[in-house]
Protein backbone atom coordinates (compact mmCIF):
# COMPACT_ATOMS: atom_id res chain seq x y z
CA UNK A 1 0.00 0.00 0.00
CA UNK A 2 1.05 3.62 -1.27
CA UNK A 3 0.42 5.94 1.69
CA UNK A 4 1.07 9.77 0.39
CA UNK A 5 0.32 13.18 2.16
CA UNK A 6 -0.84 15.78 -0.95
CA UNK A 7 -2.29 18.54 -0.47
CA UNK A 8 -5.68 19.89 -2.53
CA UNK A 9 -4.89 19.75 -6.64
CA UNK A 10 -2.02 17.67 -5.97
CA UNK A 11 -2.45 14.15 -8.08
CA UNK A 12 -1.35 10.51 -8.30
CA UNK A 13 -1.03 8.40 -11.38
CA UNK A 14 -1.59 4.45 -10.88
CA UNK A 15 -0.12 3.43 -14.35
CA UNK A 16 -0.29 5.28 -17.22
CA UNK A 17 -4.25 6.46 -17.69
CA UNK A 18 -5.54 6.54 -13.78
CA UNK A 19 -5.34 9.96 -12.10
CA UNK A 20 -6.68 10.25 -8.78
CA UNK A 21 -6.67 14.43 -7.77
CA UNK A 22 -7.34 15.42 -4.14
CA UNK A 23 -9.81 18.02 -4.78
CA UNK A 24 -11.37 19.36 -1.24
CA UNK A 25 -10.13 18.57 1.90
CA UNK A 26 -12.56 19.93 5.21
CA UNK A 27 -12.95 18.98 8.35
CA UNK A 28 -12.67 14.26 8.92
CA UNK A 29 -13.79 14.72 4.53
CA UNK A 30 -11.38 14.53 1.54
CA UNK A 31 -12.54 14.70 -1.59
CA UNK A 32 -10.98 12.80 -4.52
CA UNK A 33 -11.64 13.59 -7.91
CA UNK A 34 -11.12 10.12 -10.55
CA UNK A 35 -9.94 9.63 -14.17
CA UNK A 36 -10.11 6.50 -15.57
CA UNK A 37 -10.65 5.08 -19.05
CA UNK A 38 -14.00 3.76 -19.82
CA UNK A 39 -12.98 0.12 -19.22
CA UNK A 40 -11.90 0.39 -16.05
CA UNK A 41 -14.55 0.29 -13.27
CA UNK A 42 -14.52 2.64 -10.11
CA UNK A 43 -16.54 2.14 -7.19
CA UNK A 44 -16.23 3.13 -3.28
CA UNK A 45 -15.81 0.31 -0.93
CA UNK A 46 -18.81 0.83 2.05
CA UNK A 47 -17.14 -0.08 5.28
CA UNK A 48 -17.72 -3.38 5.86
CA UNK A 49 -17.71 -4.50 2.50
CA UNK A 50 -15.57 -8.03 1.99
CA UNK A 51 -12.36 -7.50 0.13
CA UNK A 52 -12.28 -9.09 -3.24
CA UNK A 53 -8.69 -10.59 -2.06
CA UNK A 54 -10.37 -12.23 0.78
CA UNK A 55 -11.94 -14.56 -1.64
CA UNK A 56 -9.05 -15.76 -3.03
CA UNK A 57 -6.84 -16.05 -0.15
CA UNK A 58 -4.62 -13.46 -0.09
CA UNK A 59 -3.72 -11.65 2.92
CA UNK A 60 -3.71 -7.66 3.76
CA UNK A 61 -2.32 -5.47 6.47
CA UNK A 62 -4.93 -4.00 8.63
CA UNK A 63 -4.76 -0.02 8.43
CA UNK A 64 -6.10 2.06 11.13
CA UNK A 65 -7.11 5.64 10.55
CA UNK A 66 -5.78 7.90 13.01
CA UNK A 67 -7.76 11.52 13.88
């Protein structure tokens, strides 16, 4: 896992066609503004929601969010 500080209009590319732009950040909020190709699908994960890599086995370290 990439962990970055940016601040607002700062952006990361993953590969060569996904830019992910920190657009707004307020109060425990932080907007993130998405470009993808058409092809590839974007979704939020709800909290709670099973990770896809639990299915299959893999393992992932367990983040906490600190205030």
């Amino acid at each position: 896992m990439l962990v970055r500080s940016l601040q607002c209009y700062q952006t990361i590319m993953v590969g060569d066609y996904i830019e992910i732009t920190v657009v707004h950040i307020g109060g425990n909020t932080v907007h993130l503004g998405i470009e993808a190709p058409p092809g590839v699908s974007v979704h939020q994960k709800e909290p709670g929601e099973a990770n896809p890599r639990e299915t299959t086995g893999e393992t992932e370290t367990n983040w906490l969010c600190m205030n």
